[in-house]
PDB file of N, CA and C in Angstrom:
ATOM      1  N   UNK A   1       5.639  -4.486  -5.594  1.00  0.00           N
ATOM      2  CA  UNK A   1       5.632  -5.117  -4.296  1.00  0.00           C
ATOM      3  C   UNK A   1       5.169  -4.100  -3.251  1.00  0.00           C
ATOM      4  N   UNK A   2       3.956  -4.733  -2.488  1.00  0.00           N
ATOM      5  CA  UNK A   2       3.712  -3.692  -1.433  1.00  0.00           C
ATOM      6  C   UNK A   2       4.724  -3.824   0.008  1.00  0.00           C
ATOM      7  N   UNK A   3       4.844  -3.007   0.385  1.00  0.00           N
ATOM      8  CA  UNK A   3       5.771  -2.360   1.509  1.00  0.00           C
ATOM      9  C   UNK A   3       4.926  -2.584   2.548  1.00  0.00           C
ATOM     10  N   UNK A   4       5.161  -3.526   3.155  1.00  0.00           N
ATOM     11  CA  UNK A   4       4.011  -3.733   4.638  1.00  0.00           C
ATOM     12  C   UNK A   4       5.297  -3.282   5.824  1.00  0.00           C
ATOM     13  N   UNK A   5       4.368  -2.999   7.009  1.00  0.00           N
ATOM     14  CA  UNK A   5       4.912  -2.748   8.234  1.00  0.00           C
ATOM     15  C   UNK A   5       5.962  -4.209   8.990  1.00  0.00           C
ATOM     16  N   UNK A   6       6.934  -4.114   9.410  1.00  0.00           N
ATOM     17  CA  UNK A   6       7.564  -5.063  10.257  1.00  0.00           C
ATOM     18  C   UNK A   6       6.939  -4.326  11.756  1.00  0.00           C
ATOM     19  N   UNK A   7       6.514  -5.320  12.126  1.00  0.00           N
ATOM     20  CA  UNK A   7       5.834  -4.807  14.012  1.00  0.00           C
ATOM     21  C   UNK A   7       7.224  -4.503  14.779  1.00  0.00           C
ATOM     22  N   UNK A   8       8.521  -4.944  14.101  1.00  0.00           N
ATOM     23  CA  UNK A   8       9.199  -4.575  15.266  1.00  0.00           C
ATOM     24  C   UNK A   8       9.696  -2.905  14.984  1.00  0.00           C
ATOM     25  N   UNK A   9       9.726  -2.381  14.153  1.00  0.00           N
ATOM     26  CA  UNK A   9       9.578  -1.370  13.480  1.00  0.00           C
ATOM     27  C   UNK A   9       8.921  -0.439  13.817  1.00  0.00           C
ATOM     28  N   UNK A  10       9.299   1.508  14.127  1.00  0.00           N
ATOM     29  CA  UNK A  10       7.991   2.205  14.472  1.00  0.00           C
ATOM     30  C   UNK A  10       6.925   2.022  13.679  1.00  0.00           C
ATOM     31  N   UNK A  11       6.125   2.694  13.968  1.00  0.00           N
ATOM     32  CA  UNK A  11       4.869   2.965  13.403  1.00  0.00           C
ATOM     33  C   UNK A  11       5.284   3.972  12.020  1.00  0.00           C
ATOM     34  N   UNK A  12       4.556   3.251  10.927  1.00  0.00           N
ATOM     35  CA  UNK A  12       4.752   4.717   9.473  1.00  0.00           C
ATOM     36  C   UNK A  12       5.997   4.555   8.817  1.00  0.00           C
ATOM     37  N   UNK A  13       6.983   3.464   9.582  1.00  0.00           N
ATOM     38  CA  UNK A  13       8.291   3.452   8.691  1.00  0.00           C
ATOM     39  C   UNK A  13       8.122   2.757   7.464  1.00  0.00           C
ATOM     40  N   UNK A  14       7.286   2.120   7.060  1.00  0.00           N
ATOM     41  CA  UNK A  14       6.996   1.528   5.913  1.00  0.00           C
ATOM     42  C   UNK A  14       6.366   2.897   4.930  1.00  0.00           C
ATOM     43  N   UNK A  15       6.020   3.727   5.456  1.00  0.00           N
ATOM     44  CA  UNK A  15       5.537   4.451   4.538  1.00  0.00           C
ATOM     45  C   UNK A  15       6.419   5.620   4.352  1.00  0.00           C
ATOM     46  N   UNK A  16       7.354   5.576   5.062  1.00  0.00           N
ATOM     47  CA  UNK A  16       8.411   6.419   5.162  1.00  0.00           C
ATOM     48  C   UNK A  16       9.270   5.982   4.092  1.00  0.00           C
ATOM     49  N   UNK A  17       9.467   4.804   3.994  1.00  0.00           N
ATOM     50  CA  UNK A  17      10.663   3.858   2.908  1.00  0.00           C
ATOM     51  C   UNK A  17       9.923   4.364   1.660  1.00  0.00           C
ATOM     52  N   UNK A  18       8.724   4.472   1.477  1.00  0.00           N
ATOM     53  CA  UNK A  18       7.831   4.344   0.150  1.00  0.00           C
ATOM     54  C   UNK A  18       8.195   6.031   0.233  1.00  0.00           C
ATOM     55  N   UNK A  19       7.695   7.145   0.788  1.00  0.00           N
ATOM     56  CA  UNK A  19       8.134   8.448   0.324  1.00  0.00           C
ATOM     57  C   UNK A  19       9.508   8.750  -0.274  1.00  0.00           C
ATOM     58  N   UNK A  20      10.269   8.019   0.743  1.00  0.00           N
ATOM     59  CA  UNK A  20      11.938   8.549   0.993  1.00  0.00           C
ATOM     60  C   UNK A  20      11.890   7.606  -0.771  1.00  0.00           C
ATOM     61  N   UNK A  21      11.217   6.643  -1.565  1.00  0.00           N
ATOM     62  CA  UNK A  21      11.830   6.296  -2.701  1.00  0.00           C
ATOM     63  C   UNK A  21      10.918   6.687  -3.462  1.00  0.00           C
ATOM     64  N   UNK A  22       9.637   7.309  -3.475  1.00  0.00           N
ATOM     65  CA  UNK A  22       9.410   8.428  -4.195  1.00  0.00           C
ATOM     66  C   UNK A  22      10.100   9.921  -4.429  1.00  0.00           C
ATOM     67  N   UNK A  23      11.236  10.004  -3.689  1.00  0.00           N
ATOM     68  CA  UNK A  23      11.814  11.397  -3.956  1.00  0.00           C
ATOM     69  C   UNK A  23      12.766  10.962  -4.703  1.00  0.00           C
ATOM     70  N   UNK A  24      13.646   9.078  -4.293  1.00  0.00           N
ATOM     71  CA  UNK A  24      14.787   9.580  -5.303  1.00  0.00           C
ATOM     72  C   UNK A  24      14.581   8.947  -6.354  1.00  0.00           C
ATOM     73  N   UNK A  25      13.189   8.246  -6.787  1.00  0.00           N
ATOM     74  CA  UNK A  25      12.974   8.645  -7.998  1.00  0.00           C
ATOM     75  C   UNK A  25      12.364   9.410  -8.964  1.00  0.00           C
ATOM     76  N   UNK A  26      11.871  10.614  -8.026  1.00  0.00           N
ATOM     77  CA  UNK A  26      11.815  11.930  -8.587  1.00  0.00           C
ATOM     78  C   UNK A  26      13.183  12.001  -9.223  1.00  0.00           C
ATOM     79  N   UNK A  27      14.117  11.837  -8.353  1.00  0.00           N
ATOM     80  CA  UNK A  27      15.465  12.931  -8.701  1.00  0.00           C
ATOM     81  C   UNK A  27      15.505  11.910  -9.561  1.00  0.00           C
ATOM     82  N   UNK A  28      15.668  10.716  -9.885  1.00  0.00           N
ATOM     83  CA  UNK A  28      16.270  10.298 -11.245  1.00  0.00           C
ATOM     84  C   UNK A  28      15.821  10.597 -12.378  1.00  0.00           C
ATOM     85  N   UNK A  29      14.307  10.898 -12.180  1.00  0.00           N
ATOM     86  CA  UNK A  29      13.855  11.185 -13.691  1.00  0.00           C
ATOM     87  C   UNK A  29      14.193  12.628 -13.916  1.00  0.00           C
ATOM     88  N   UNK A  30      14.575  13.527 -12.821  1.00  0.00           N
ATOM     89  CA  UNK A  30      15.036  15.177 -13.226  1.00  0.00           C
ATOM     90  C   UNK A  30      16.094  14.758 -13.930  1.00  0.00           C
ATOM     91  N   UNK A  31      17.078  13.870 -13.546  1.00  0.00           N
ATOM     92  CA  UNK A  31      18.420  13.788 -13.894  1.00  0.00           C
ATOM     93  C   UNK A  31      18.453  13.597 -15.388  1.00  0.00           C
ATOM     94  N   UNK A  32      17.016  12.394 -15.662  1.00  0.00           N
ATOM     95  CA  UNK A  32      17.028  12.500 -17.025  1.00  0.00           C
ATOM     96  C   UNK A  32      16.085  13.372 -18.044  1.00  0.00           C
ATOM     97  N   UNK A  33      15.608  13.916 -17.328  1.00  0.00           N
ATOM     98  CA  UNK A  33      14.905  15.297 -17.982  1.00  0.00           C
ATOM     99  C   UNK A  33      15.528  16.247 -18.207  1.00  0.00           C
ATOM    100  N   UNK A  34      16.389  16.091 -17.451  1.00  0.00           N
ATOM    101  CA  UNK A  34      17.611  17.569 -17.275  1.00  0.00           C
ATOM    102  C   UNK A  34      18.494  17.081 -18.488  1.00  0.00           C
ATOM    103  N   UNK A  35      19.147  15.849 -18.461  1.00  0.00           N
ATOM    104  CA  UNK A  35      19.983  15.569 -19.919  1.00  0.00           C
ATOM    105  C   UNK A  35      19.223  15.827 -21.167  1.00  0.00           C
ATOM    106  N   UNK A  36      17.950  15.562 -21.238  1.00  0.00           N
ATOM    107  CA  UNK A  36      16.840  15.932 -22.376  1.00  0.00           C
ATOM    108  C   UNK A  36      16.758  17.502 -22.676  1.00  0.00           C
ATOM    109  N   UNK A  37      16.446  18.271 -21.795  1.00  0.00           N
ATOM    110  CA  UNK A  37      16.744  19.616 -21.772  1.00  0.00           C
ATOM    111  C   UNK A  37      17.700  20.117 -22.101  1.00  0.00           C
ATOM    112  N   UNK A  38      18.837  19.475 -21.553  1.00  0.00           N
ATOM    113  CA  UNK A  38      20.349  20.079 -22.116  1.00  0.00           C
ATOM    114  C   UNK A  38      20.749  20.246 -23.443  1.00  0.00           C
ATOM    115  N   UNK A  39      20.046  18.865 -24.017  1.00  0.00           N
ATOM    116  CA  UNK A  39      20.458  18.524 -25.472  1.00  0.00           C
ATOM    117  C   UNK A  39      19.363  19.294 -26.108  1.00  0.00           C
ATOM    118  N   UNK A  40      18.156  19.488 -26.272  1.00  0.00           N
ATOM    119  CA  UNK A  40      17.980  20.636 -26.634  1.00  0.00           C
ATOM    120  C   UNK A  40      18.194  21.821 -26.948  1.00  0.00           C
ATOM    121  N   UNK A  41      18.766  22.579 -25.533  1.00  0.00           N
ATOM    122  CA  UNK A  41      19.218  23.674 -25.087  1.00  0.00           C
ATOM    123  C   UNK A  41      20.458  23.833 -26.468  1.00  0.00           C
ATOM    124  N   UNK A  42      21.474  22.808 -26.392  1.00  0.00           N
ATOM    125  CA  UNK A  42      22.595  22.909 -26.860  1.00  0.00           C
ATOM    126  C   UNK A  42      22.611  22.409 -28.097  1.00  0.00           C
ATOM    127  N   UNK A  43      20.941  22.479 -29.168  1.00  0.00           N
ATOM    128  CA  UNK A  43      20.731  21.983 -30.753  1.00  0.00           C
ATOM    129  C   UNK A  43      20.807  23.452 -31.603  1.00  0.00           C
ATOM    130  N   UNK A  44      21.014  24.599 -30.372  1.00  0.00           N
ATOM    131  CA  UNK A  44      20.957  25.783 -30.716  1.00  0.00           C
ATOM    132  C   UNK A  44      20.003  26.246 -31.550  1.00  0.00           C
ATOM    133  N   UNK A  45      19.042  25.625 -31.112  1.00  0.00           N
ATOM    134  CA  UNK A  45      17.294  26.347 -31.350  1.00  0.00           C
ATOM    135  C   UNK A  45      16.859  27.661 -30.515  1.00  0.00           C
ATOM    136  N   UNK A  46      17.823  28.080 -29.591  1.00  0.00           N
ATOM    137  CA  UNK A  46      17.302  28.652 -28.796  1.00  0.00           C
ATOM    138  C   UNK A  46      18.291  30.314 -28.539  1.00  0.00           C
ATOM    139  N   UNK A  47      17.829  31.329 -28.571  1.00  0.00           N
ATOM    140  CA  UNK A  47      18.875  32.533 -28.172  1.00  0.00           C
ATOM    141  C   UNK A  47      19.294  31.884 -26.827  1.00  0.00           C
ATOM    142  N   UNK A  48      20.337  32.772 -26.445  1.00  0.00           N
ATOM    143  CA  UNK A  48      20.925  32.440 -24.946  1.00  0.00           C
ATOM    144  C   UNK A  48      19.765  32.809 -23.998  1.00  0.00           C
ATOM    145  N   UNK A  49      19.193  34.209 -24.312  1.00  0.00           N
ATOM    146  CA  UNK A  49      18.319  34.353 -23.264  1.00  0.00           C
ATOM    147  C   UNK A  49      17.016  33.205 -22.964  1.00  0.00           C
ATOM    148  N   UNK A  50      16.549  33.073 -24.291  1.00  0.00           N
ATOM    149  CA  UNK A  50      15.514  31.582 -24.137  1.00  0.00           C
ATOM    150  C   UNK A  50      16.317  30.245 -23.397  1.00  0.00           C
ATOM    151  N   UNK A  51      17.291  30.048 -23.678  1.00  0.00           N
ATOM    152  CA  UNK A  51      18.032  28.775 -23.060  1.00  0.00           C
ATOM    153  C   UNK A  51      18.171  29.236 -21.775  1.00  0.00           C
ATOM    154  N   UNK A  52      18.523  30.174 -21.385  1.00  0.00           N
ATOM    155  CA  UNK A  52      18.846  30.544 -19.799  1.00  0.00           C
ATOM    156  C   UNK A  52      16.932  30.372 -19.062  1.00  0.00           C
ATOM    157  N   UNK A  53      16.064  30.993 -20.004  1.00  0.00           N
ATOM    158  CA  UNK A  53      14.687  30.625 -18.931  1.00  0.00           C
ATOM    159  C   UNK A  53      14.331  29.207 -19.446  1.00  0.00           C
ATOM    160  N   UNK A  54      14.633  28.276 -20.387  1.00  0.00           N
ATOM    161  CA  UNK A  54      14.263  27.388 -20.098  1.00  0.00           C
ATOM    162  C   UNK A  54      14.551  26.557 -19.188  1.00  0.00           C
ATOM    163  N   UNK A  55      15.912  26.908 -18.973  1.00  0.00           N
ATOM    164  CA  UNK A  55      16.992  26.494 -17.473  1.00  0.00           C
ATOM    165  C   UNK A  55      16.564  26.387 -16.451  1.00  0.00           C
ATOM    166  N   UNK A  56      16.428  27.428 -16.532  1.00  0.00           N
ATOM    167  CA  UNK A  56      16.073  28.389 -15.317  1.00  0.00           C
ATOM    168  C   UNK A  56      14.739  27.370 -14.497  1.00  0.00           C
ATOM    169  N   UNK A  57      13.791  27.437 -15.645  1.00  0.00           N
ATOM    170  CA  UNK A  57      12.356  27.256 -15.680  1.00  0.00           C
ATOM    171  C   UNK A  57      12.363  25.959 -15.570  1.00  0.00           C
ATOM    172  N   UNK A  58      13.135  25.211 -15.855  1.00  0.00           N
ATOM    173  CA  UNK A  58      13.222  23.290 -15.577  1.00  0.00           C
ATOM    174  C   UNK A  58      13.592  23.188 -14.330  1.00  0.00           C
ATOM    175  N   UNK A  59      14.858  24.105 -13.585  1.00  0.00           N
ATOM    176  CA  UNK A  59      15.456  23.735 -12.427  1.00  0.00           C
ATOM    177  C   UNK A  59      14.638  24.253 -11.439  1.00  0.00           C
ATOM    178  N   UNK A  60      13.362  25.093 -11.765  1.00  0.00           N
ATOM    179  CA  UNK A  60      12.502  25.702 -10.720  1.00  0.00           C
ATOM    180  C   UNK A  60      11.313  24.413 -10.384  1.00  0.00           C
ATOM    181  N   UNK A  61      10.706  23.900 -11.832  1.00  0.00           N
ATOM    182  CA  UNK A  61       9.580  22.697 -11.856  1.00  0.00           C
ATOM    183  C   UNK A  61      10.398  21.848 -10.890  1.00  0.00           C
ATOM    184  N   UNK A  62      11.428  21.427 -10.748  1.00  0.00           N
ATOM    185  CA  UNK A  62      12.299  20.016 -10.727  1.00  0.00           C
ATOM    186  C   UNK A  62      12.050  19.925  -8.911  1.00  0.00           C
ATOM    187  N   UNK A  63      12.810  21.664  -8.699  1.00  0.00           N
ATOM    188  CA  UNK A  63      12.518  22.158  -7.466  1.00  0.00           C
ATOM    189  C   UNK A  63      11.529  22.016  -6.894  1.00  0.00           C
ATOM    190  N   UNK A  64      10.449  22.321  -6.877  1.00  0.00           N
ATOM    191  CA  UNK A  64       9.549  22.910  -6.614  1.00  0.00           C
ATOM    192  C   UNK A  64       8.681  21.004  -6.335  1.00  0.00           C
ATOM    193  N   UNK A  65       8.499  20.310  -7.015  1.00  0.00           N
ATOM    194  CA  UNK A  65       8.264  18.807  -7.009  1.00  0.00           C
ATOM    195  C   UNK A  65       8.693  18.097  -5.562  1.00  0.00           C
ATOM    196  N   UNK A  66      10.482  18.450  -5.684  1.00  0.00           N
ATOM    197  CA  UNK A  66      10.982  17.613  -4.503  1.00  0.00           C
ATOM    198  C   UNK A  66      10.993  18.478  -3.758  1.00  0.00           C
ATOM    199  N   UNK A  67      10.610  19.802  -3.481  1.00  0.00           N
ATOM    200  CA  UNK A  67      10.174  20.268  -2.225  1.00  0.00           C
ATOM    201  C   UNK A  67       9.086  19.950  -1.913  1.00  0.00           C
ATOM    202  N   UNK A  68       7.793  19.552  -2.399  1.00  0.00           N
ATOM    203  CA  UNK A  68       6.744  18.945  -2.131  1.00  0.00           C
ATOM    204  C   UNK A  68       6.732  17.701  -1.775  1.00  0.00           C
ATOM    205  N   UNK A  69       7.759  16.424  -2.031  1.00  0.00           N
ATOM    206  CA  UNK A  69       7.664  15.469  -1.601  1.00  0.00           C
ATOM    207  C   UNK A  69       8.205  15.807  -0.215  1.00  0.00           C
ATOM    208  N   UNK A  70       9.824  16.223  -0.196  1.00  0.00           N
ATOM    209  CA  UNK A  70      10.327  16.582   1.275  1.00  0.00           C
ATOM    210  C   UNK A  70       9.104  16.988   1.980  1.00  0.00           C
ATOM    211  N   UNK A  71       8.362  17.688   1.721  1.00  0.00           N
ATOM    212  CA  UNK A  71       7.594  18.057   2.844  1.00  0.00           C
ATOM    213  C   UNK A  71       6.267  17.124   3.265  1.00  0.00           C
ATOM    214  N   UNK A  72       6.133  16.119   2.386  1.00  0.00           N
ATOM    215  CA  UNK A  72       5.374  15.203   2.403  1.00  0.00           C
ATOM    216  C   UNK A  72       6.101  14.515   3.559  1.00  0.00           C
ATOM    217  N   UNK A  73       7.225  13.741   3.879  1.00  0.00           N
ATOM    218  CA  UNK A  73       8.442  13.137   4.220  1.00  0.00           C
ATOM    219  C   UNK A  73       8.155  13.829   5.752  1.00  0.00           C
ATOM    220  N   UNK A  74       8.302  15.111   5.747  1.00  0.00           N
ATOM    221  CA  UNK A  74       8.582  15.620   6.750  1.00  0.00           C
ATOM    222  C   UNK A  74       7.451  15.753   7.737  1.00  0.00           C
ATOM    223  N   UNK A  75       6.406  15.826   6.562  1.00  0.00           N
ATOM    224  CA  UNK A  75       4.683  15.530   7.934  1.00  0.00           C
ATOM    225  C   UNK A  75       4.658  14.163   8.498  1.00  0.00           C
ATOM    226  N   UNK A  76       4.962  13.179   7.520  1.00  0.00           N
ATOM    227  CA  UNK A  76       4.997  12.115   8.124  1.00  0.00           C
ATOM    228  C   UNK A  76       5.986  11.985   9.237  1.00  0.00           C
ATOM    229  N   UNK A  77       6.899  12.012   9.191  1.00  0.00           N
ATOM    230  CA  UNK A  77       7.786  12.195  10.520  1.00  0.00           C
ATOM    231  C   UNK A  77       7.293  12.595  11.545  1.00  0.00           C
ATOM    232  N   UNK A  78       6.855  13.975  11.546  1.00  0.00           N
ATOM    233  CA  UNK A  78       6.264  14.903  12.672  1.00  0.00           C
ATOM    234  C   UNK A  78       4.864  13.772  12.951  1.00  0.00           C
ATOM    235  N   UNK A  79       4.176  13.420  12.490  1.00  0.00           N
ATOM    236  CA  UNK A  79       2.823  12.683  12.488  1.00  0.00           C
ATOM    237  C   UNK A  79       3.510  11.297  13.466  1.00  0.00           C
ATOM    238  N   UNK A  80       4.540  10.252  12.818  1.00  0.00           N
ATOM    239  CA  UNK A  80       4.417   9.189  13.945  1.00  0.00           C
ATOM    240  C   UNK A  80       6.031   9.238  14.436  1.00  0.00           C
ATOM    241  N   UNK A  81       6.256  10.768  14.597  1.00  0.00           N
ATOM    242  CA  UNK A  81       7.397  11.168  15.639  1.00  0.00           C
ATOM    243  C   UNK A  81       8.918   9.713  15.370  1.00  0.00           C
ATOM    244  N   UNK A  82       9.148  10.284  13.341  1.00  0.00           N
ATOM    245  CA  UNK A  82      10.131   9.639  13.618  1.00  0.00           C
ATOM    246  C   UNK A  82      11.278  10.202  13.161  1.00  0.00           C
ATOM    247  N   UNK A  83      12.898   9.863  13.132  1.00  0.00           N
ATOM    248  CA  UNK A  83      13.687  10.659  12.724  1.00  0.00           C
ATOM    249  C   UNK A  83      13.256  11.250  11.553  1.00  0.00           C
ATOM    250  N   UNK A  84      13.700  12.749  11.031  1.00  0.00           N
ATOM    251  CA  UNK A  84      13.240  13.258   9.799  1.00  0.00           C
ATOM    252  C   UNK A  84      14.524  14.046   9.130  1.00  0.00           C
ATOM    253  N   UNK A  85      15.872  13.651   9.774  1.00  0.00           N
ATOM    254  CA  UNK A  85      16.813  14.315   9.103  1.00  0.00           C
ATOM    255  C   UNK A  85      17.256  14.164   7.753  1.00  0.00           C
ATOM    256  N   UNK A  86      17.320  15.295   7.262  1.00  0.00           N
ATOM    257  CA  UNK A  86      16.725  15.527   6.049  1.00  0.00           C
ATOM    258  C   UNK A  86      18.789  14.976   5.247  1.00  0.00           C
ATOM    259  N   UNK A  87      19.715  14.386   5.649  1.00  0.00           N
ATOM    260  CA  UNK A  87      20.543  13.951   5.118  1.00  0.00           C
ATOM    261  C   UNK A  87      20.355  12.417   4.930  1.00  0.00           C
ATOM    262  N   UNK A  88      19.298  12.114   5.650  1.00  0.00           N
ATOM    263  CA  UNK A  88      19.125  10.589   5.190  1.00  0.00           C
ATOM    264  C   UNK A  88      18.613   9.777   4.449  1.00  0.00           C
ATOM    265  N   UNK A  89      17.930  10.877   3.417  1.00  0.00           N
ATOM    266  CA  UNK A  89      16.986  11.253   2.624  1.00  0.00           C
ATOM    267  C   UNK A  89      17.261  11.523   1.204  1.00  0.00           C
ATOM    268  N   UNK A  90      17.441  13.360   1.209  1.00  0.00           N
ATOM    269  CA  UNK A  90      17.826  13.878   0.402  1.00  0.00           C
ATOM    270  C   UNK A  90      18.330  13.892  -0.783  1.00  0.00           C
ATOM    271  N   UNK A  91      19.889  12.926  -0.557  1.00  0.00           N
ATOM    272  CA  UNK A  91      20.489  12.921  -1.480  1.00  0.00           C
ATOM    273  C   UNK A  91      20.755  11.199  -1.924  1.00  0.00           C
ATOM    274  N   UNK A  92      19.266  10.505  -1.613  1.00  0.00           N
ATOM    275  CA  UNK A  92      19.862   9.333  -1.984  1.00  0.00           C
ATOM    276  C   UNK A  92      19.014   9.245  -3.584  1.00  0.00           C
TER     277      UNK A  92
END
């Protein structure tokens, strides 16, 4: 379903709804990438030190993703000047 503008609505909030639910379903698929990883981690294929950078190394990709959307999120804001607090967002 496309996400059209309501006119009574600022400007860009429709595309704001579409970022803000591209991040949290970023985070859902970390959530389940991260359970995939775990169970790996813990088939004990791995020394501790390999399990700690694969850790390591998943929670940096995972990072590194939804800091790129946030900041996607956050130009748009600055662009049609709308709230951009980042708790309204974040953790949904």
């Amino acid at each position: 379903m496309v996400d059209v503008e309501d006119l009574n609505e600022p400007a860009g909030t429709a595309e704001l709804r579409r970022l803000k639910d591209k991040y949290r379903k970023q985070n859902i698929a970390n959530d389940r990438a991260r359970e995939l990883v775990e169970e790996d981690i813990n088939s004990g294929r791995y020394s501790d030190a390999q399990a700690d950078e694969i850790s390591r190394s998943f929670e940096e990709s995972c990072r590194e993703v939804l800091d790129r959307i946030q900041d996607e999120i956050e130009a748009h804001c600055r662009a049609y000047k709308l709230q951009s607090a980042a708790s309204q967002w974040a953790d949904e």
